[in-house]
C-alpha atoms as a PDB file:
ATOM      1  CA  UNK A   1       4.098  -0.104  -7.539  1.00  0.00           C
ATOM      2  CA  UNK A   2       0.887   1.460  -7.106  1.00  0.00           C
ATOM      3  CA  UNK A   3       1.198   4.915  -5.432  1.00  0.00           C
ATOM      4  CA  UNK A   4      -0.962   5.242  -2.330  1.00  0.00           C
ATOM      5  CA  UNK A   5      -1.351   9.398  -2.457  1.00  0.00           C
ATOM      6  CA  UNK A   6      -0.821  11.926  -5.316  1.00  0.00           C
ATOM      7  CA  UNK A   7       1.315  14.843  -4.605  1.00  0.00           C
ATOM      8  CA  UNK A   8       0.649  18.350  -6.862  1.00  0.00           C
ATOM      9  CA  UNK A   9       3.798  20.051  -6.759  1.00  0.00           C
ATOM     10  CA  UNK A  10       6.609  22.244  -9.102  1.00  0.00           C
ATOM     11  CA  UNK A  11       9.097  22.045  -6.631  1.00  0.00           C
ATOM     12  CA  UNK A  12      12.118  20.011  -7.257  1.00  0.00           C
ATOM     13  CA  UNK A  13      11.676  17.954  -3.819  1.00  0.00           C
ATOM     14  CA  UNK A  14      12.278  14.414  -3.433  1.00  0.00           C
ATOM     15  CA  UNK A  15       9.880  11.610  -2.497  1.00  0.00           C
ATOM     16  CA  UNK A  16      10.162   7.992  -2.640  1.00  0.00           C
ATOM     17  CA  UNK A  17       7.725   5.584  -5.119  1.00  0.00           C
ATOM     18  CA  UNK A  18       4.379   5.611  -2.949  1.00  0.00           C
ATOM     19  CA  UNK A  19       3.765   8.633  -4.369  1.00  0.00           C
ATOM     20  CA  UNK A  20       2.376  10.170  -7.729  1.00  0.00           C
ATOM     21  CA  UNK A  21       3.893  13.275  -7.687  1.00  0.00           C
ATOM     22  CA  UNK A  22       2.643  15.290 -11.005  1.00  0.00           C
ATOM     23  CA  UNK A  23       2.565  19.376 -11.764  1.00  0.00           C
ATOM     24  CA  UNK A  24      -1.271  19.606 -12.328  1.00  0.00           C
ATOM     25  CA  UNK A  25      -4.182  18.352 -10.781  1.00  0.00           C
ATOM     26  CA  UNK A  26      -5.561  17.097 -13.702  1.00  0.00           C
ATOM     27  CA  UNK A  27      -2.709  14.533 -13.500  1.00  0.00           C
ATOM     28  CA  UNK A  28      -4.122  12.959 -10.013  1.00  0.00           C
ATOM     29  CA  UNK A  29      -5.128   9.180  -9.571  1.00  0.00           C
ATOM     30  CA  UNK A  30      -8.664   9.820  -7.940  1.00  0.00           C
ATOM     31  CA  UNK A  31      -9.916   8.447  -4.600  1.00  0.00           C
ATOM     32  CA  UNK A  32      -6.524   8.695  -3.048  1.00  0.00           C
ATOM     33  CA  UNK A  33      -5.082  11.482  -0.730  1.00  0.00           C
ATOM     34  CA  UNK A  34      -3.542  14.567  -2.382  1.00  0.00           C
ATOM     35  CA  UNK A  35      -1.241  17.546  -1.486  1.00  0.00           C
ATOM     36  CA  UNK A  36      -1.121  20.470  -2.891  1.00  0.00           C
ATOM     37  CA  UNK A  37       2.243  22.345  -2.657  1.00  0.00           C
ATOM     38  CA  UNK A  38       2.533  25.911  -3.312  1.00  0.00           C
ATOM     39  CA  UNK A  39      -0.505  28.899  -2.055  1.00  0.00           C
ATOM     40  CA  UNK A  40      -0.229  29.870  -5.723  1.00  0.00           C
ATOM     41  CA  UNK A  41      -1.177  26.380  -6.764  1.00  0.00           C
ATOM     42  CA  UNK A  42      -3.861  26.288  -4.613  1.00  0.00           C
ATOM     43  CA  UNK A  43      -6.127  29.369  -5.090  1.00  0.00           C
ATOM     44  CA  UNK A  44      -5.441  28.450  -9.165  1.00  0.00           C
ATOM     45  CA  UNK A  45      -6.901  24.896  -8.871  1.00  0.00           C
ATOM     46  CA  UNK A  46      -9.659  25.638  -5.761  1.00  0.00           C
ATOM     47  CA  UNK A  47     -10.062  29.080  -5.859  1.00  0.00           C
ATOM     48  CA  UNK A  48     -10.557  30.513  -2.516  1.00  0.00           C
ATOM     49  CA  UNK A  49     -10.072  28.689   0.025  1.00  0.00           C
ATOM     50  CA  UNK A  50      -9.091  28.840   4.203  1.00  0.00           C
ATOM     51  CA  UNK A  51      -5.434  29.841   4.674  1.00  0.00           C
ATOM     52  CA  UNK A  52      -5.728  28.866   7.693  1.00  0.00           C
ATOM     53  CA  UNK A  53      -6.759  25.041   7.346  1.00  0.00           C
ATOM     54  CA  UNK A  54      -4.964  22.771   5.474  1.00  0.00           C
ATOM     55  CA  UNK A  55      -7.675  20.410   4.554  1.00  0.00           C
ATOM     56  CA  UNK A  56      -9.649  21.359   1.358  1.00  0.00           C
ATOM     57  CA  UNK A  57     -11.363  18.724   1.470  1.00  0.00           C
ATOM     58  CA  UNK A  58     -11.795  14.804   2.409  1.00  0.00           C
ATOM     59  CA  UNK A  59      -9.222  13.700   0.063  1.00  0.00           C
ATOM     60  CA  UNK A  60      -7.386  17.382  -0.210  1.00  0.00           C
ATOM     61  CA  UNK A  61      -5.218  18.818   1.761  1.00  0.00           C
ATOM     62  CA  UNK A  62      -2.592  21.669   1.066  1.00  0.00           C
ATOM     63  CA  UNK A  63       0.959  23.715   2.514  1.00  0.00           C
ATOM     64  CA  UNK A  64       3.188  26.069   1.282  1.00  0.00           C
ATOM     65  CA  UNK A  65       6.227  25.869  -0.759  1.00  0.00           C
ATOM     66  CA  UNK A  66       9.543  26.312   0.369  1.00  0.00           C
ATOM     67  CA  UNK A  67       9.934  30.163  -0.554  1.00  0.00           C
ATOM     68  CA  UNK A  68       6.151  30.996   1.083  1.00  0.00           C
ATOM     69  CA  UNK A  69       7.110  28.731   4.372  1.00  0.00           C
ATOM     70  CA  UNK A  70       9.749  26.152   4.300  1.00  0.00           C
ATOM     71  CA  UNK A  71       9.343  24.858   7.866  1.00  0.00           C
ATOM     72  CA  UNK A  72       5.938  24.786   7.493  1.00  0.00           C
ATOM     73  CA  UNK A  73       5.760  22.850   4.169  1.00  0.00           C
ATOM     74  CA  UNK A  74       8.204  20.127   5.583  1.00  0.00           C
ATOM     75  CA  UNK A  75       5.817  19.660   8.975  1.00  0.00           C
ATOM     76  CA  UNK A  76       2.862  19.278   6.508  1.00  0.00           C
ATOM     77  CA  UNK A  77       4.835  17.156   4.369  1.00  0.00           C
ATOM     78  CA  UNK A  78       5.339  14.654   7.177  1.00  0.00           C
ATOM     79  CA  UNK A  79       1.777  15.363   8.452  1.00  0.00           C
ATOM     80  CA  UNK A  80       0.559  14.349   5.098  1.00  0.00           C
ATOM     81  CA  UNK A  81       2.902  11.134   4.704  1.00  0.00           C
ATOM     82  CA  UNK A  82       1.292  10.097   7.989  1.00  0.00           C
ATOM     83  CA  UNK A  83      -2.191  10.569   6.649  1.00  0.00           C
ATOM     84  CA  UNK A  84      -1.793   8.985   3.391  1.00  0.00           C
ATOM     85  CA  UNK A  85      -0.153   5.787   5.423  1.00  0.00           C
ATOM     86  CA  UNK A  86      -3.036   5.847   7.380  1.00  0.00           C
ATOM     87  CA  UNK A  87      -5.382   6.551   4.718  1.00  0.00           C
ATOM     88  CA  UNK A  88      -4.241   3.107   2.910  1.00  0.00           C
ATOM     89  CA  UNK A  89      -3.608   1.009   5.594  1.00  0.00           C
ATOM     90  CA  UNK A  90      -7.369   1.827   6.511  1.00  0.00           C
ATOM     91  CA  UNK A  91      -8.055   0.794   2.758  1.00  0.00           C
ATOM     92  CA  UNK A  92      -6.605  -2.905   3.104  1.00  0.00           C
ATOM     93  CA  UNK A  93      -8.675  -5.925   4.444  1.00  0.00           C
ATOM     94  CA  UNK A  94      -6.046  -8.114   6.348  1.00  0.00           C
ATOM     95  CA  UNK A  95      -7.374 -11.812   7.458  1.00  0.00           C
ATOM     96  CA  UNK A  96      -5.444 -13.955   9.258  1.00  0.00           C
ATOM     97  CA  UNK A  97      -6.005 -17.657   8.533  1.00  0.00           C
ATOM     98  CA  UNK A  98      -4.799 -19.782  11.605  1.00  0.00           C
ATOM     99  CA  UNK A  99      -4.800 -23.204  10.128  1.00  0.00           C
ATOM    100  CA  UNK A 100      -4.367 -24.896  13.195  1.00  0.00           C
ATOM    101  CA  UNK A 101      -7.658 -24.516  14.381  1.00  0.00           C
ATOM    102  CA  UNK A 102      -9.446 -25.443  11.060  1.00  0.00           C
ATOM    103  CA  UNK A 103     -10.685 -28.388  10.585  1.00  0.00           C
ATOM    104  CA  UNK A 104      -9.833 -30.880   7.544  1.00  0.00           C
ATOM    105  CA  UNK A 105     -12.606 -29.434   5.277  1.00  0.00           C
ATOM    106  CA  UNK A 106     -11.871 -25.856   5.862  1.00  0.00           C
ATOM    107  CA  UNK A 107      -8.313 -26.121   5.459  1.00  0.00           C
ATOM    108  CA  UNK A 108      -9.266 -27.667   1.839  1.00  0.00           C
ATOM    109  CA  UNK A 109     -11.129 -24.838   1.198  1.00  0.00           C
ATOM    110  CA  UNK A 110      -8.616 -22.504   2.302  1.00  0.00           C
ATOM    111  CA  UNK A 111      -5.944 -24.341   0.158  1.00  0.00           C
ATOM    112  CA  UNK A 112      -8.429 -24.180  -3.225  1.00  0.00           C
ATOM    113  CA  UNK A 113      -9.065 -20.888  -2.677  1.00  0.00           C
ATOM    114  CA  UNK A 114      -5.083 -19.895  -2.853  1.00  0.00           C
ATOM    115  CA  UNK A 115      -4.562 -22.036  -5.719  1.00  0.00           C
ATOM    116  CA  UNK A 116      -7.124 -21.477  -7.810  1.00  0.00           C
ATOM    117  CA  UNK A 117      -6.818 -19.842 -10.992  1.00  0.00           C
ATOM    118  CA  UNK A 118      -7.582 -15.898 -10.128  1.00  0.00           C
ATOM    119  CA  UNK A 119      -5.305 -13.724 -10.337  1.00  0.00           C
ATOM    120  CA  UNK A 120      -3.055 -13.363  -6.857  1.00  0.00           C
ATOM    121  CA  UNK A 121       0.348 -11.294  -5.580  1.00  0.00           C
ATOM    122  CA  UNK A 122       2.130 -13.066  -3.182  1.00  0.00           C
ATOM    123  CA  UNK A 123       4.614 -11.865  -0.688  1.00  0.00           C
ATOM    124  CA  UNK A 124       6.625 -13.986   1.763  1.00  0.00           C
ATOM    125  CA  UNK A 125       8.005 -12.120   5.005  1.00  0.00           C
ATOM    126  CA  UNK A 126       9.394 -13.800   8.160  1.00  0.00           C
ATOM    127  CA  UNK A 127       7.460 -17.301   7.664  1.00  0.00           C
ATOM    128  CA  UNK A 128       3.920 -15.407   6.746  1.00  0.00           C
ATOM    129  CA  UNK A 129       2.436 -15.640   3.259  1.00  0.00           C
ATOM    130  CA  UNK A 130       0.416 -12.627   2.231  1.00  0.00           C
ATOM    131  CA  UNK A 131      -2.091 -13.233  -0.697  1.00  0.00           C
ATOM    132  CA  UNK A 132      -3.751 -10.320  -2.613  1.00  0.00           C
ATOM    133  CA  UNK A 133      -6.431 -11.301  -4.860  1.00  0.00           C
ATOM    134  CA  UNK A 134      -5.812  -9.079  -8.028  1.00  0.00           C
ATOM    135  CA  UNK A 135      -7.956  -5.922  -8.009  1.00  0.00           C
ATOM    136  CA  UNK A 136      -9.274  -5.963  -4.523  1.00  0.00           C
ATOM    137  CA  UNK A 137      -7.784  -4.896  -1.386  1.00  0.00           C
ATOM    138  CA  UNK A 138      -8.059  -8.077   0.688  1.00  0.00           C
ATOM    139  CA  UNK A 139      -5.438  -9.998   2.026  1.00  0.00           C
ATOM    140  CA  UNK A 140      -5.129 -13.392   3.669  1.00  0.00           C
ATOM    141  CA  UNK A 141      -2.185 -14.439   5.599  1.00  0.00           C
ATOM    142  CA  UNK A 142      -0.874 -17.606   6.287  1.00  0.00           C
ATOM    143  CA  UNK A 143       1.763 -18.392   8.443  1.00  0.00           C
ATOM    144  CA  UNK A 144       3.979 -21.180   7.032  1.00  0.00           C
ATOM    145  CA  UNK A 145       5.487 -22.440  10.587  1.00  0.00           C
ATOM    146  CA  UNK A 146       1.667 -23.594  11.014  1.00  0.00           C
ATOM    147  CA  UNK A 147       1.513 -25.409   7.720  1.00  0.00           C
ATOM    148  CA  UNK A 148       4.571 -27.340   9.043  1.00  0.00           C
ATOM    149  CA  UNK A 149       3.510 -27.563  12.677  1.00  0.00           C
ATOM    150  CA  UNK A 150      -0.031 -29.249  10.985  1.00  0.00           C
ATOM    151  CA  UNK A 151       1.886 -31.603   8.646  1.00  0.00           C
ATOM    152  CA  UNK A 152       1.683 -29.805   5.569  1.00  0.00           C
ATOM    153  CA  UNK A 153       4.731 -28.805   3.445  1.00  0.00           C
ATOM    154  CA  UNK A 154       5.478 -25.118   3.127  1.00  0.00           C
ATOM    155  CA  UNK A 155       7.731 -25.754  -0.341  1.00  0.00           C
ATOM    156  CA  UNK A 156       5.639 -27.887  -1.943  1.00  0.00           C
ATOM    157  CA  UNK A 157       2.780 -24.771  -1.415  1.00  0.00           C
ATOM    158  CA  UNK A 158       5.189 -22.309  -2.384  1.00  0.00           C
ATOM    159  CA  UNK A 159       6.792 -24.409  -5.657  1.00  0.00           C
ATOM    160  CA  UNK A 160       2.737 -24.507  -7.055  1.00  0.00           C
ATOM    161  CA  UNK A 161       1.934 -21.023  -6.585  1.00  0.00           C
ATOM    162  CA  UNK A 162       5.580 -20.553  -8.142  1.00  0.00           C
ATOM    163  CA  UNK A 163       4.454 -22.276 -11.236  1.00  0.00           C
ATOM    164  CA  UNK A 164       1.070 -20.979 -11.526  1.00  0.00           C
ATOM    165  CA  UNK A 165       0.855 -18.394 -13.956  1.00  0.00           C
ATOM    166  CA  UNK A 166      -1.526 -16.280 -13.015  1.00  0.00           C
ATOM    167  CA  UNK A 167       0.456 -15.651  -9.524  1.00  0.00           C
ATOM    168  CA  UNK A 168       2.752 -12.880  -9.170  1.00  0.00           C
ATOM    169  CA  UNK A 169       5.544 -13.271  -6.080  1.00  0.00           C
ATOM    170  CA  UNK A 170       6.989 -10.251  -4.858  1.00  0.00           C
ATOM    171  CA  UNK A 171      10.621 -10.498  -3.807  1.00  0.00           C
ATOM    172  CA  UNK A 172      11.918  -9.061  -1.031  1.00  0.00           C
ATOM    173  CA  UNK A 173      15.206  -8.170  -1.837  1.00  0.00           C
ATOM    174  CA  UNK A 174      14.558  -6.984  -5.455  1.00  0.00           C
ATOM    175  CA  UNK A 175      11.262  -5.290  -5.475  1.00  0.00           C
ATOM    176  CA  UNK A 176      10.894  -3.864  -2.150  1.00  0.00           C
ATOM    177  CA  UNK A 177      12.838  -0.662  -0.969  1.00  0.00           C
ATOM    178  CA  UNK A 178      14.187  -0.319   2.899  1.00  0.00           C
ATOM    179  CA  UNK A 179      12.331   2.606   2.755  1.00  0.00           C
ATOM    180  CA  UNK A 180       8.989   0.931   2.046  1.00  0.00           C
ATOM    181  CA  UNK A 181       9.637  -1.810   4.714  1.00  0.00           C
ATOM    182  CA  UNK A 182      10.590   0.611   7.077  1.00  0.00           C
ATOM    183  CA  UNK A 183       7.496   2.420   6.581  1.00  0.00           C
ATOM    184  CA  UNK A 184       5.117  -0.636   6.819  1.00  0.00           C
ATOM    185  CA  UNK A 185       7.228  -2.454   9.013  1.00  0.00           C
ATOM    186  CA  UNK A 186       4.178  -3.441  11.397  1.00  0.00           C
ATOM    187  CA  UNK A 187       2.104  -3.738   8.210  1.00  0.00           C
ATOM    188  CA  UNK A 188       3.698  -6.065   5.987  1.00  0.00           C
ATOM    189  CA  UNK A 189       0.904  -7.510   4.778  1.00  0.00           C
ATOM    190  CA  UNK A 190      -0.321  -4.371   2.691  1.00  0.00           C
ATOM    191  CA  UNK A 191       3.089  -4.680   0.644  1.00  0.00           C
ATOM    192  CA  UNK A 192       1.523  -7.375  -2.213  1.00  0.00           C
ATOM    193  CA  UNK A 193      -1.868  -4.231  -1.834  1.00  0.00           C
ATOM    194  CA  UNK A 194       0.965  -1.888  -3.310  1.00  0.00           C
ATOM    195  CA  UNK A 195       1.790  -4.396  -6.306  1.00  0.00           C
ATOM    196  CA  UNK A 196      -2.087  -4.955  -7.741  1.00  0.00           C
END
């Protein structure tokens, strides 16, 4: 799973999978959000910088650790889990595809385009497919109660982009946390985004 905000911290906390939590800035996936934990941390990576803002810059923010300001660190914490949702969700191109309104040619085109031979990450939640074309952050949805309501056949769909081999499903119960789905809940179709 690809982590969606880097976390800078020596502190034995807890955090779930979305995020790359490392001891050093140096360690940091670039061009996603980062917190810095500790005041200590901070002036040795930035030097000097506004106690009193959080934000260091765009991508940057900071709090103190839990023997500086422990209620303070876990209000940022959340503040920051917020922002980094936010921050990805923003990231994601999301296109819904309402097949019943196509007509015959476009709905070809639409069904070439899912299985052709780039590279895709497919996700299946509550009768919508969610398609991720590998390396990008676009994603199509289908709904499969419309491929059905137009006369197509939702198995035969999913059996071919079972067998293709350059198409990665994601399954539900296996690959995806509660804690993730809870999170995206109203955003499912980011999850494959997570996977590229």
């Amino acid at each position: 799973m690809k982590p969606i905000a880097n976390i800078v911290t020596t502190s034995k906390i807890e955090f779930n999978e979305l995020y790359n939590v490392v001891g050093d800035v140096s360690e940091i996936i670039a061009d996603i959000p980062t917190l810095v934990i500790g005041w200590k941390k901070v002036k040795e990576c930035f030097g000097e910088v506004d106690i009193l803002d959080w934000r260091i810059n765009d991508l940057v923010y900071w709090t103190f650790n839990s023997r500086e300001k422990r209620n303070r660190m876990l209000e940022d914490i959340e503040k920051f889990y917020s922002l980094a949702v936010d921050h990805f969700l923003k990231s994601v191109k999301y296109e819904f595809i309402d097949l019943l309104i196509m007509d015959k040619p476009n709905k070809r085109s639409v069904l070439n385009k899912i299985l052709d031979s780039e590279c895709k990450i497919v996700y299946v939640n509550n009768d919508m497919l969610y398609i991720s074309f590998c390396e990008s952050k676009y994603v199509i949805g289908i709904s499969l109660y419309d491929i059905e309501y137009g006369g197509g056949d939702r198995n035969k769909i999913l059996s071919t982009l079972h067998k293709s081999e350059n198409v990665t499903f994601i399954k539900d119960k296996d690959d995806i946390s509660l804690d993730i789905k809870y999170i995206f809940k109203n955003h499912m179709y980011v999850i494959p985004c997570l996977y590229n």
